[in-house]
Each structure stands twice: as C-alpha cells, then as structure tokens.
N, C-alpha and C. Protein backbone atom coordinates (compact mmCIF):
# COMPACT_ATOMS: atom_id res chain seq x y z
N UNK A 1 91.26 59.58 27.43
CA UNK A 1 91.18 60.66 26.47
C UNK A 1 90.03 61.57 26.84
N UNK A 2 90.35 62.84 26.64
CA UNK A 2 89.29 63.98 26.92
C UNK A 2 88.31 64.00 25.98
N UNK A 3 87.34 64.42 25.98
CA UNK A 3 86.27 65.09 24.87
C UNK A 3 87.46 66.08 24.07
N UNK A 4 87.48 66.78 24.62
CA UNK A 4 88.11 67.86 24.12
C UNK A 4 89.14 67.48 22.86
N UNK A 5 90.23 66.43 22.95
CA UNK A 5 91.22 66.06 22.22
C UNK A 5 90.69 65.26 21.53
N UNK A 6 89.57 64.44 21.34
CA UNK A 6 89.32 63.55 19.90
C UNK A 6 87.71 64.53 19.34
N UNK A 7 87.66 65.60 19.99
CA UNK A 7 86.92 66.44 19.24
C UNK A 7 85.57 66.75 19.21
N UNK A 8 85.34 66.37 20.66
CA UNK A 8 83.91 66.36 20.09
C UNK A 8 82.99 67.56 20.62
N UNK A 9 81.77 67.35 21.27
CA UNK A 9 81.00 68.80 20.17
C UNK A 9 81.60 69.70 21.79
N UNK A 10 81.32 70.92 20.72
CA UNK A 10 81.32 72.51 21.55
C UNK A 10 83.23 72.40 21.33
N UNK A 11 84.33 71.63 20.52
CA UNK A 11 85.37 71.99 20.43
C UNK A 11 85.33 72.34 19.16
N UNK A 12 86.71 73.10 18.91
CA UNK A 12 86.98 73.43 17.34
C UNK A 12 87.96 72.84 16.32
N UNK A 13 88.53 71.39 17.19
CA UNK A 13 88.95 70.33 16.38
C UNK A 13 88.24 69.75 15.26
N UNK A 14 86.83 69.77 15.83
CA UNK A 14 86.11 68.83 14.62
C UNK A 14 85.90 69.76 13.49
N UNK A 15 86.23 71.10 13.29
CA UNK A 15 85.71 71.92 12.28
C UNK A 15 86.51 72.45 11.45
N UNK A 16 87.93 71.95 12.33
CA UNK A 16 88.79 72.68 11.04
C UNK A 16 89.62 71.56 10.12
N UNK A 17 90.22 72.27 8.81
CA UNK A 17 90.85 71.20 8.23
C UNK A 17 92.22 71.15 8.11
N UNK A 18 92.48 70.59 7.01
CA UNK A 18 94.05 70.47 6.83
C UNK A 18 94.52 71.91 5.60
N UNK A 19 95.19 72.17 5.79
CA UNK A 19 96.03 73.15 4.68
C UNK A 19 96.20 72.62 2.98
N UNK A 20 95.88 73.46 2.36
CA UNK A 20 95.79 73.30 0.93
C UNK A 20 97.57 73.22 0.47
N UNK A 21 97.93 71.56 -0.03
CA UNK A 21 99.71 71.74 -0.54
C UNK A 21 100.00 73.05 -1.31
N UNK A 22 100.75 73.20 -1.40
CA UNK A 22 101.63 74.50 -2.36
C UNK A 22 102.05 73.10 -3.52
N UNK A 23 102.20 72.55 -3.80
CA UNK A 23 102.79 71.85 -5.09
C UNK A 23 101.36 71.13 -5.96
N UNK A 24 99.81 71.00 -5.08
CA UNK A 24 98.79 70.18 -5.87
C UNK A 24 98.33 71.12 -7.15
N UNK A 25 98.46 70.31 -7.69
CA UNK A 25 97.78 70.75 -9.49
C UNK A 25 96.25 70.89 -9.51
N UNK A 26 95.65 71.47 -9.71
CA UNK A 26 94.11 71.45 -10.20
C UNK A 26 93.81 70.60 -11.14
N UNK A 27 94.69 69.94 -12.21
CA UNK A 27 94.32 69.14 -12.87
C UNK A 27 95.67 68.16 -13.04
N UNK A 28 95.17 66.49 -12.84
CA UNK A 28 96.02 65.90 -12.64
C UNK A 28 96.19 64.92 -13.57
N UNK A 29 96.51 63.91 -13.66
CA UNK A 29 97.30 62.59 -14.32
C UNK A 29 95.70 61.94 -14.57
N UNK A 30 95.02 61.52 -13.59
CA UNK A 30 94.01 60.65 -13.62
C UNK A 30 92.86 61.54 -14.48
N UNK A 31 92.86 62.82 -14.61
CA UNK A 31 91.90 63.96 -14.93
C UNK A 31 92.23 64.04 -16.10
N UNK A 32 93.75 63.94 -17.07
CA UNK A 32 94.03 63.70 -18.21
C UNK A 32 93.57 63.05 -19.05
N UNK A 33 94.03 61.02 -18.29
CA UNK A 33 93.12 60.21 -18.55
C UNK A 33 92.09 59.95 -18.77
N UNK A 34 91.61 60.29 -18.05
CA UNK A 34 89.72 60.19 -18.56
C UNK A 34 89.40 61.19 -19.40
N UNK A 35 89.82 62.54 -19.17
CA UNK A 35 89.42 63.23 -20.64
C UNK A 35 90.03 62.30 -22.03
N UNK A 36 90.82 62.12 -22.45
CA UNK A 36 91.73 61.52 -22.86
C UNK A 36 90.54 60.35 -23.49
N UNK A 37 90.54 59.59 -22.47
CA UNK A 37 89.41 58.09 -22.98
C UNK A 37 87.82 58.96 -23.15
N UNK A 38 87.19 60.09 -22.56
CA UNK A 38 85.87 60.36 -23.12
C UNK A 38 86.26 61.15 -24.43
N UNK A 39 86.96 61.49 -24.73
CA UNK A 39 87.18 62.57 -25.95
C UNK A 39 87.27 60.85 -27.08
N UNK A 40 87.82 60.27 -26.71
CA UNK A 40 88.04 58.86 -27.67
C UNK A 40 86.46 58.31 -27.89
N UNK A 41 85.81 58.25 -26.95
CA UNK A 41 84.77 57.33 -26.65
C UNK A 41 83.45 58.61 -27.93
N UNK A 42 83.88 59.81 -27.17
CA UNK A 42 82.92 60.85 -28.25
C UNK A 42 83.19 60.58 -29.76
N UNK A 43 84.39 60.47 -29.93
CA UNK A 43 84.82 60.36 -31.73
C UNK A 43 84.25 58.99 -31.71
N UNK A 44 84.63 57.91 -31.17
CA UNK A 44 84.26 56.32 -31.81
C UNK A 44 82.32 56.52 -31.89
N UNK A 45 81.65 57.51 -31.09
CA UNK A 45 80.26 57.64 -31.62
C UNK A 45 79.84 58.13 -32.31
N UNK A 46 80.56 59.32 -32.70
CA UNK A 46 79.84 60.50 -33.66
C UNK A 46 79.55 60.24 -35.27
N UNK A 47 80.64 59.35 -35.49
CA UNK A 47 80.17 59.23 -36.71
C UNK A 47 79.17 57.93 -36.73
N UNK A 48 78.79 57.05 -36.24
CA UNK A 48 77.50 56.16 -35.99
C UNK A 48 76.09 57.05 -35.96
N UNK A 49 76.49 57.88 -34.38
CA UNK A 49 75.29 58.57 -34.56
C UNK A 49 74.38 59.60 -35.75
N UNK A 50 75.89 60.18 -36.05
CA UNK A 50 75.75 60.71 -37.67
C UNK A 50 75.12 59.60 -38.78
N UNK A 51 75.69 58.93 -39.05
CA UNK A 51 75.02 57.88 -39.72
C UNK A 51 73.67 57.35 -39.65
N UNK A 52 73.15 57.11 -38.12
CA UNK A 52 71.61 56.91 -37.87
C UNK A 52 70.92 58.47 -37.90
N UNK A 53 71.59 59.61 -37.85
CA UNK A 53 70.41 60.44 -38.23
C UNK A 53 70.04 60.61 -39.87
N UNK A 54 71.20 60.44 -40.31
CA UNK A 54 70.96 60.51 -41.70
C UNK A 54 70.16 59.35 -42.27
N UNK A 55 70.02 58.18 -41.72
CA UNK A 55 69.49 57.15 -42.36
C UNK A 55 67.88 57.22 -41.98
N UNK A 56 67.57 57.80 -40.76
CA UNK A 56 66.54 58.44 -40.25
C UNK A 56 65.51 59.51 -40.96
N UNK A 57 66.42 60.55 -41.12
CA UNK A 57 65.78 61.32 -42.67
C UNK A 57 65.46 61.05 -44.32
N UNK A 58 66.44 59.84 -44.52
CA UNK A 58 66.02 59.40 -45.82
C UNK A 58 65.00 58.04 -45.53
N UNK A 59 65.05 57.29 -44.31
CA UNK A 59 63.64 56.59 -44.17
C UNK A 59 62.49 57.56 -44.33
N UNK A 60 62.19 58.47 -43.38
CA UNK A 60 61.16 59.48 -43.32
C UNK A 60 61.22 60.42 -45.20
N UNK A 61 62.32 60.53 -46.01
CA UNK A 61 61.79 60.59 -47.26
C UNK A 61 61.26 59.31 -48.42
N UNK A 62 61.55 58.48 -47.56
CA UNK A 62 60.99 57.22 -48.50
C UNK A 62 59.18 56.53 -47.83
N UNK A 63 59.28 56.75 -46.56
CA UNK A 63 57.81 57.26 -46.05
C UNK A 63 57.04 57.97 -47.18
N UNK A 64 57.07 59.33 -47.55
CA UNK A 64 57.02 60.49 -48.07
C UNK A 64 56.38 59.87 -49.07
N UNK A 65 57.66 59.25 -49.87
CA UNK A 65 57.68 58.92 -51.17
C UNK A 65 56.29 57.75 -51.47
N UNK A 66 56.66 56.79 -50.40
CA UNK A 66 55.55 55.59 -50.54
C UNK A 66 53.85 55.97 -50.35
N UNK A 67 54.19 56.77 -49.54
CA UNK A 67 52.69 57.36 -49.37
C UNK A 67 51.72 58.18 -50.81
N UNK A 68 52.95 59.00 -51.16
CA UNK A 68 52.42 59.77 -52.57
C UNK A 68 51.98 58.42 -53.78
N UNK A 69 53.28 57.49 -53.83
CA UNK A 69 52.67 56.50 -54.90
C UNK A 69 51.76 55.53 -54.67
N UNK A 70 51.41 55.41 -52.94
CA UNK A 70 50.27 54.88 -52.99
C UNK A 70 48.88 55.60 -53.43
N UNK A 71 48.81 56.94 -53.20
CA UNK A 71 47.89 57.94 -53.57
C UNK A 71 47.68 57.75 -55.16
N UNK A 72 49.15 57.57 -55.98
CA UNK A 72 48.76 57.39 -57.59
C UNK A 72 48.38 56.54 -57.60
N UNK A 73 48.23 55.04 -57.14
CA UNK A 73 48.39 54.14 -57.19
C UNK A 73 46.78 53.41 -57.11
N UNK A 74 46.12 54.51 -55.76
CA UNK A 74 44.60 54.58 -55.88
C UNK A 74 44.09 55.22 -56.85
N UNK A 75 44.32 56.50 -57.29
CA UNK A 75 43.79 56.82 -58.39
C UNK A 75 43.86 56.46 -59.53
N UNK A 76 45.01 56.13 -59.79
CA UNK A 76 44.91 54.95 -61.13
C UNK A 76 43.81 53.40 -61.29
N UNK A 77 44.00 53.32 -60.04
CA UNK A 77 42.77 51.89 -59.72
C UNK A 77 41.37 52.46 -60.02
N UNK A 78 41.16 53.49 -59.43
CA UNK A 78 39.67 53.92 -59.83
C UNK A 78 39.41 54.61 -61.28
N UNK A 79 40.40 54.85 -61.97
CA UNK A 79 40.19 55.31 -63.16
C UNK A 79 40.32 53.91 -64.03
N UNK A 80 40.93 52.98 -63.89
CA UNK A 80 40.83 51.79 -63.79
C UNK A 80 39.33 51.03 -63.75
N UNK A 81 38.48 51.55 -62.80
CA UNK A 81 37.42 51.04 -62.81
C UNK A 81 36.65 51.65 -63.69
N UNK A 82 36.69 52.70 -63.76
CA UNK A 82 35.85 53.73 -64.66
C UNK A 82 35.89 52.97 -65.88
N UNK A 83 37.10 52.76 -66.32
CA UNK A 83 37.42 52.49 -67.94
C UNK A 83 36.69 50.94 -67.74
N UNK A 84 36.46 50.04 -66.73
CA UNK A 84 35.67 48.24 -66.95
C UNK A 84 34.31 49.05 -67.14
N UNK A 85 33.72 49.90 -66.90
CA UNK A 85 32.51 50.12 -67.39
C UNK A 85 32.29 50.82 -69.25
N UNK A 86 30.81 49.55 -69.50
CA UNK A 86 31.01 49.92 -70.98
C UNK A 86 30.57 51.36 -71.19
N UNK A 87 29.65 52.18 -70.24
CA UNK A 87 29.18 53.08 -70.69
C UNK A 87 30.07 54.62 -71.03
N UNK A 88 31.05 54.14 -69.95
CA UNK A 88 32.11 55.02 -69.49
C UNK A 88 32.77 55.03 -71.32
N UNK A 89 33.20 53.81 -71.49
CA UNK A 89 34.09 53.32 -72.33
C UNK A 89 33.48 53.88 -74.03
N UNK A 90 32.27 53.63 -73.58
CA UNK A 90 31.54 54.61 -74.98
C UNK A 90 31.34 56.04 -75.25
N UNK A 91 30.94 56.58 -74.10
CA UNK A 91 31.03 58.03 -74.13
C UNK A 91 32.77 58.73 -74.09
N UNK A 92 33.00 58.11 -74.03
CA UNK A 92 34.45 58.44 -74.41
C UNK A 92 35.18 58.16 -75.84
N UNK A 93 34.90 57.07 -76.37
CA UNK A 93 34.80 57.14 -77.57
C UNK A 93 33.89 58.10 -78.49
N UNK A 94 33.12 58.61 -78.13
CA UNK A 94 32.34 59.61 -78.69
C UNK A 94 32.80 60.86 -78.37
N UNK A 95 32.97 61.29 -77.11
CA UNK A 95 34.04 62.77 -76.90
C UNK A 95 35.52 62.52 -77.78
N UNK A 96 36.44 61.59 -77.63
CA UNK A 96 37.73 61.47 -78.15
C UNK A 96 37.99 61.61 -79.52
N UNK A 97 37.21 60.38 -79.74
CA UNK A 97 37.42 60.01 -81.35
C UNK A 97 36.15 60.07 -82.31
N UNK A 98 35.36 60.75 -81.78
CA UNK A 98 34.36 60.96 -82.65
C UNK A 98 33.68 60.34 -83.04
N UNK A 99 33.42 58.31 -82.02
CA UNK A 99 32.99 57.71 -82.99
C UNK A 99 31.57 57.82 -82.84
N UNK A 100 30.49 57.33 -84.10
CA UNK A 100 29.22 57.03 -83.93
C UNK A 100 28.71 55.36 -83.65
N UNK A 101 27.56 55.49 -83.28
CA UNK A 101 26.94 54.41 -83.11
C UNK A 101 25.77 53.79 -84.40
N UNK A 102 26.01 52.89 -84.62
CA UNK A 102 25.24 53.11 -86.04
C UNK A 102 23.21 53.82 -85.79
N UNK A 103 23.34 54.26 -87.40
CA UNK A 103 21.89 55.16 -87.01
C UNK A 103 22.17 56.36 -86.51
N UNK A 104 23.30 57.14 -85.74
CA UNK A 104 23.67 58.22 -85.33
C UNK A 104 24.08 59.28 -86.34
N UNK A 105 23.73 60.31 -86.54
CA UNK A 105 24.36 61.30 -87.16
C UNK A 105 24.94 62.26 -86.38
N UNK A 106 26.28 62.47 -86.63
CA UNK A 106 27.31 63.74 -85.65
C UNK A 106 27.76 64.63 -87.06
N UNK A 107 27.35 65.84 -86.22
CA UNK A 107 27.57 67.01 -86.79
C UNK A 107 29.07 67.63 -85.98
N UNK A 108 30.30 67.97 -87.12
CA UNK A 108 31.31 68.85 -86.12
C UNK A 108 31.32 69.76 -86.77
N UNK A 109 31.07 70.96 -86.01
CA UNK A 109 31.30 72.57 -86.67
C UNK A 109 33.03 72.91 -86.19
N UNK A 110 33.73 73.44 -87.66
CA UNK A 110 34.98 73.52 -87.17
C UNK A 110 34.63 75.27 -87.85
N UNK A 111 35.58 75.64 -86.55
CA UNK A 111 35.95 77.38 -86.39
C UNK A 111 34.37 77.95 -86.15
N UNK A 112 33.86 77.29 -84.95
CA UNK A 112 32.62 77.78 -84.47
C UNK A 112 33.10 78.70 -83.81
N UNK A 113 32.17 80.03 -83.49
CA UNK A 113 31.98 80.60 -82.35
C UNK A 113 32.18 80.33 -81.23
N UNK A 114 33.58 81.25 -80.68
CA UNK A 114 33.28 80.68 -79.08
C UNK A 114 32.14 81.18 -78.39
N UNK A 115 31.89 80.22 -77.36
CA UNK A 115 30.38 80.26 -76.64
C UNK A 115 30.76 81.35 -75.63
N UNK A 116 29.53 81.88 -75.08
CA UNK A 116 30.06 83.15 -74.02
C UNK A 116 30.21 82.02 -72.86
N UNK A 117 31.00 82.50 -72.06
CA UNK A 117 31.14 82.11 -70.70
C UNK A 117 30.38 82.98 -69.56
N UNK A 118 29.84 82.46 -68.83
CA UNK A 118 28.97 83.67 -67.77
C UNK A 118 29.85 84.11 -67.17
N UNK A 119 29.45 85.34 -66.35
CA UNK A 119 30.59 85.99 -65.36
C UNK A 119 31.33 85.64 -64.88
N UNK A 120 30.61 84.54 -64.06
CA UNK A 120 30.90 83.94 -63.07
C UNK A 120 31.68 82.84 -62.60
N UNK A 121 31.97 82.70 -63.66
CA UNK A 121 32.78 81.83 -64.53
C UNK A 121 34.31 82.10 -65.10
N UNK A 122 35.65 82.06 -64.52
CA UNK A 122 36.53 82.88 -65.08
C UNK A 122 36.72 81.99 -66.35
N UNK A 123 37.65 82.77 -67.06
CA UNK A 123 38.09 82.06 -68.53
C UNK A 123 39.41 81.34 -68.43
N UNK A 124 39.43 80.54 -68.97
CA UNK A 124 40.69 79.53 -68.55
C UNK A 124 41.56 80.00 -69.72
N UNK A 125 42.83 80.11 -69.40
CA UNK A 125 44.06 80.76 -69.98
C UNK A 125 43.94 80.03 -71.88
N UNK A 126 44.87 80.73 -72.61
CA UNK A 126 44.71 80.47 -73.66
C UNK A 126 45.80 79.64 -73.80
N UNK A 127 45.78 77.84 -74.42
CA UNK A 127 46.20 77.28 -74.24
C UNK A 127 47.97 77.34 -75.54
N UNK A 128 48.87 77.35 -76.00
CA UNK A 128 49.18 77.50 -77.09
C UNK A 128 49.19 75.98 -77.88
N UNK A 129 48.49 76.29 -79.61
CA UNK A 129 48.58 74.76 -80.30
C UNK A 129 49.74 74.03 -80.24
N UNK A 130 49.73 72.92 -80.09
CA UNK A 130 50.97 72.40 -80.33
C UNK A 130 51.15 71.93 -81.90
N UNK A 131 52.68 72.14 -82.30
CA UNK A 131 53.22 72.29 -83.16
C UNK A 131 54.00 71.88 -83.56
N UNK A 132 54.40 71.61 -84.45
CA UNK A 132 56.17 71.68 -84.50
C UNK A 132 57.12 72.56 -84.43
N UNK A 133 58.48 72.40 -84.19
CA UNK A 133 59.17 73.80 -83.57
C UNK A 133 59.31 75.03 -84.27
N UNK A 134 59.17 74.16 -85.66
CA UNK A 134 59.40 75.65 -87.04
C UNK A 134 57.74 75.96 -86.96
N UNK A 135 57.18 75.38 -86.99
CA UNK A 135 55.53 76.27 -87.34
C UNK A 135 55.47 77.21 -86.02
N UNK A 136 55.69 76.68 -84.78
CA UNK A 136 55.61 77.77 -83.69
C UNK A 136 56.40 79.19 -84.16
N UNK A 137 57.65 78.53 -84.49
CA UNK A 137 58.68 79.65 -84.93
C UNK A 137 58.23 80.56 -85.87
N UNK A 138 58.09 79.64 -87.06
CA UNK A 138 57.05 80.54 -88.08
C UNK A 138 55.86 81.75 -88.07
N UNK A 139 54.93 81.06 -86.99
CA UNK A 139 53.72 81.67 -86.13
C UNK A 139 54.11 83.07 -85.78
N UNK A 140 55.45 83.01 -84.45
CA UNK A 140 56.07 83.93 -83.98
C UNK A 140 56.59 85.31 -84.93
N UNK A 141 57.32 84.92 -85.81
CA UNK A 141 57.42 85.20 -86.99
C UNK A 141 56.40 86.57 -87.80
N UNK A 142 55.58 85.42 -88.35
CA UNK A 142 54.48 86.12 -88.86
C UNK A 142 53.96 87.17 -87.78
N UNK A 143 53.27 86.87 -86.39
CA UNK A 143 52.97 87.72 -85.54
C UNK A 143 53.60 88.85 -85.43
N UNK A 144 54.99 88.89 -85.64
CA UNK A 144 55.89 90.24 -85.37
C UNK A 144 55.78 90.98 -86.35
N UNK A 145 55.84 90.33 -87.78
CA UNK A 145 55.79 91.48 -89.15
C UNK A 145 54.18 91.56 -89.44
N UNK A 146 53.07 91.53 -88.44
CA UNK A 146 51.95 91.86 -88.37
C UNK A 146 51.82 92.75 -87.70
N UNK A 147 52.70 92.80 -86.66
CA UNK A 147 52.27 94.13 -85.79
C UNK A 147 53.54 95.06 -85.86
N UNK A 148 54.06 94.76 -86.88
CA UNK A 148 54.81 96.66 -87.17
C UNK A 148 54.78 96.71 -88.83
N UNK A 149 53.67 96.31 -89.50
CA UNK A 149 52.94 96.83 -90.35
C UNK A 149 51.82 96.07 -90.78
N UNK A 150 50.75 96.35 -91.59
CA UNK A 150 49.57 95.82 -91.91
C UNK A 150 49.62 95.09 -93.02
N UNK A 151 50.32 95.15 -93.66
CA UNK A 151 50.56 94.12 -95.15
C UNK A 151 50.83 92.63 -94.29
N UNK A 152 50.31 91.76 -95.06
CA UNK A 152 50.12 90.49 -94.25
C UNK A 152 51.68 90.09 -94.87
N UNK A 153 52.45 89.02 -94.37
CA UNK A 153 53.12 88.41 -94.08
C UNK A 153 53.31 87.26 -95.88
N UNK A 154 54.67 87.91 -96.82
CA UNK A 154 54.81 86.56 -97.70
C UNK A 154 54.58 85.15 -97.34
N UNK A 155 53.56 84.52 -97.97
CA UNK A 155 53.85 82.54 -97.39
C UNK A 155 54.64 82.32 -98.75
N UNK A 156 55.60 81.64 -98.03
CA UNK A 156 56.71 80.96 -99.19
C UNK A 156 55.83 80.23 -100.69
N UNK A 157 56.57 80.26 -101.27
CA UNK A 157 56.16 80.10 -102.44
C UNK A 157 55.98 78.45 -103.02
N UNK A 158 55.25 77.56 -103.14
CA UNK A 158 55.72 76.38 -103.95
C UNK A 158 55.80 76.52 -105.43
N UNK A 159 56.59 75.50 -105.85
CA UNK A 159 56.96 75.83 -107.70
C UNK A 159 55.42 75.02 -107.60
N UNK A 160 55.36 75.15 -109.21
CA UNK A 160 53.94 74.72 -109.45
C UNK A 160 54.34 73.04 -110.16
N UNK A 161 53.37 72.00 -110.34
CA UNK A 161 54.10 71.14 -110.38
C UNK A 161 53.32 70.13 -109.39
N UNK A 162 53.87 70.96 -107.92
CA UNK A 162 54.49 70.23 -106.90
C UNK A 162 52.89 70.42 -105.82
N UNK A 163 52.41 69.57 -105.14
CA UNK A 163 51.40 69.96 -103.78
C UNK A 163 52.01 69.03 -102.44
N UNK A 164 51.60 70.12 -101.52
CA UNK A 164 52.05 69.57 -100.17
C UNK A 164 51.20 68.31 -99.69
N UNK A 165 51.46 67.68 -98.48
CA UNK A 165 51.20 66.70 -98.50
C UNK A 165 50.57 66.80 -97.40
N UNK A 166 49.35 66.55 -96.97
CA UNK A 166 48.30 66.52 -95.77
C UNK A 166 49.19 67.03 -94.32
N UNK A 167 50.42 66.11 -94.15
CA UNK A 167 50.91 66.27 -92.86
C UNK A 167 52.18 67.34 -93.16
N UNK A 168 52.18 68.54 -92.50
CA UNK A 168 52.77 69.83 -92.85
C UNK A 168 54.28 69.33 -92.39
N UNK A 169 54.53 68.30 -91.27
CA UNK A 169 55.62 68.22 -90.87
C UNK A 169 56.69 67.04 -91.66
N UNK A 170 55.72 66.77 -92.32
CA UNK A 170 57.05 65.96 -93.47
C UNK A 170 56.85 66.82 -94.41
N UNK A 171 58.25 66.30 -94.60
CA UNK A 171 59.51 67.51 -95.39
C UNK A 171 59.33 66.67 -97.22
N UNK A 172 58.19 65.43 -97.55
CA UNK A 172 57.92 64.76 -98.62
C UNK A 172 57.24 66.04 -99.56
N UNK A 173 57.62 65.81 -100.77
CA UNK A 173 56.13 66.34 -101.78
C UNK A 173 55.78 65.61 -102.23
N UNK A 174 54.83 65.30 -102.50
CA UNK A 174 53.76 64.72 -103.67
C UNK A 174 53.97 65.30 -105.12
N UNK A 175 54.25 65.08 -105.98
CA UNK A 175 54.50 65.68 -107.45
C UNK A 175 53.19 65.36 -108.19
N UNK A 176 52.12 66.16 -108.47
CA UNK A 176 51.11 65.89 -109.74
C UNK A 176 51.46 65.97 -111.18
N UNK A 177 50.73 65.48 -112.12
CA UNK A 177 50.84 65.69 -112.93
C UNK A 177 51.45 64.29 -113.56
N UNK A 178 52.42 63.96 -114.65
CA UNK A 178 53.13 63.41 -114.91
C UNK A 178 54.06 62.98 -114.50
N UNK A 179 54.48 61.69 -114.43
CA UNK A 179 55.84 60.93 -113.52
C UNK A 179 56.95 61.54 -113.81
N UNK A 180 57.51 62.42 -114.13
CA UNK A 180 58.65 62.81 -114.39
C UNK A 180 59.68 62.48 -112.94
C-alpha cells in the first residue's frame, strides 16, 4: 500500500469527509427520548424543590419570631427583677396607688396647674380620657353645640327624689329619701 491511498500526510484523503444523507433528521428517536425522560425528571422535582423553599422561608420566619420573644422574654425577666426589690416595690406603691407609710402625710392637688415645660422639651400629645362609649359620645356632643354657639350645652335632667351613684357607668339609682 502507498502513503498516498491509506492517507497519509501531504494527501487529501485524510481531510475530507463523507456526504451529509438527504433523509437524516436533526432530531431523532433517541433525542425524543431523553427530552421526554428530562422533562419527567424536571416535573418529579419541582414540586419538592418548591416545597423546601417554602419551608425555608417559614423556618427563617419562625427564626424571626423566636428571636423577638426571646427579646420579650428578657425584658420581662428584668422587670421581673425590678419588682424582687422592696424599694422598687414601694415607690411604686406610692406613685400608683397613693399609698403612705405610716407618719407620712400626702398631699394630692386635683385640677392643678399644668407645670410649664421648658423649650426644650417638646410637649407630649394630648392623651384622650378614657371613658365609656356614651360619655366620649356625649363629650363629642357637647363640644360641637359649644362651638356653633356660646350658651353652654342642656345636662339632662334628674327627677328629684332620685341621686346618681358614684360610678357614672351604671345605669343603677340610688333613691333618697323614703323607701318607697
């Protein structure tokens, strides 16, 4: 055999190829298949993987969550401690409830003067009393037929007889006078 006929170098056997069929498909039987099984293989994951991201984000909101109630959880402990001390526990009874210590005299001025606030100092919003829903209502009320005229506002009338009873929100009377 020649060089020449099994091709070798400086001929142009070794460089050329074979002819492209007239009948080959660009996409075939085996190329079906496997799309076919990865398109299967994509669906049998997606919803798993779906599943671990979602379970992923509600771990990371329960993170979230545990962290904040550990935060209440300290501050309640140290207010906690505050309250095992007696001194704590007394001066608080004295701001709250007014109580005294015997030998103490407490003075409360009711409808004092408000105190000035310095400049520098902003004023903290005006809080509204709490109430019951008709006295707010009432309040509201009165406020409006105050400011579109100057005659103060009728207060309902009680028959005579009859006196109200310390707590405005029971609907009880007290009857003086004779048991009738």
């Amino acid at each position: 055999m020649s060089p020449a006929a099994v091709g070798g170098p400086g001929t142009l056997a070794s460089v050329t190829t074979a002819p492209p069929r007239p009948g080959k498909r660009a996409f075939t039987g085996r190329a079906a298949i496997l799309a076919v099984v990865l398109l299967g293989l994509l669906l049998t994951v997606a919803y798993p993987v779906q599943e671990y991201l979602r379970q992923r984000a509600d771990l990371a909101a329960l993170h979230a969550q545990r962290d904040s109630v550990l935060a209440d959880v300290q501050s309640l402990q140290s207010e906690s401690a505050r309250w095992d001390d007696p001194a704590f526990v007394k001066q608080q009874a004295k701001e709250r409830l007014y109580f005294v210590a015997p030998g103490e005299k407490t003075f409360v001025i009711i409808g004092a003067p408000e105190q000035a606030v310095p400049a520098s100092q902003p004023r903290a919003a005006a809080v509204p009393t709490p109430g019951t829903w008709y006295e707010r209502v009432w309040s509201t009320v009165n406020a409006a037929s105050q400011a579109n005229s100057a005659a103060p506002a009728p207060t309902p009338a009680i028959p005579s007889g009859t006196a109200r009873t310390s707590n405005p929100a029971s609907s009880v009377r007290a009857t003086t006078g004779t048991g009738k």
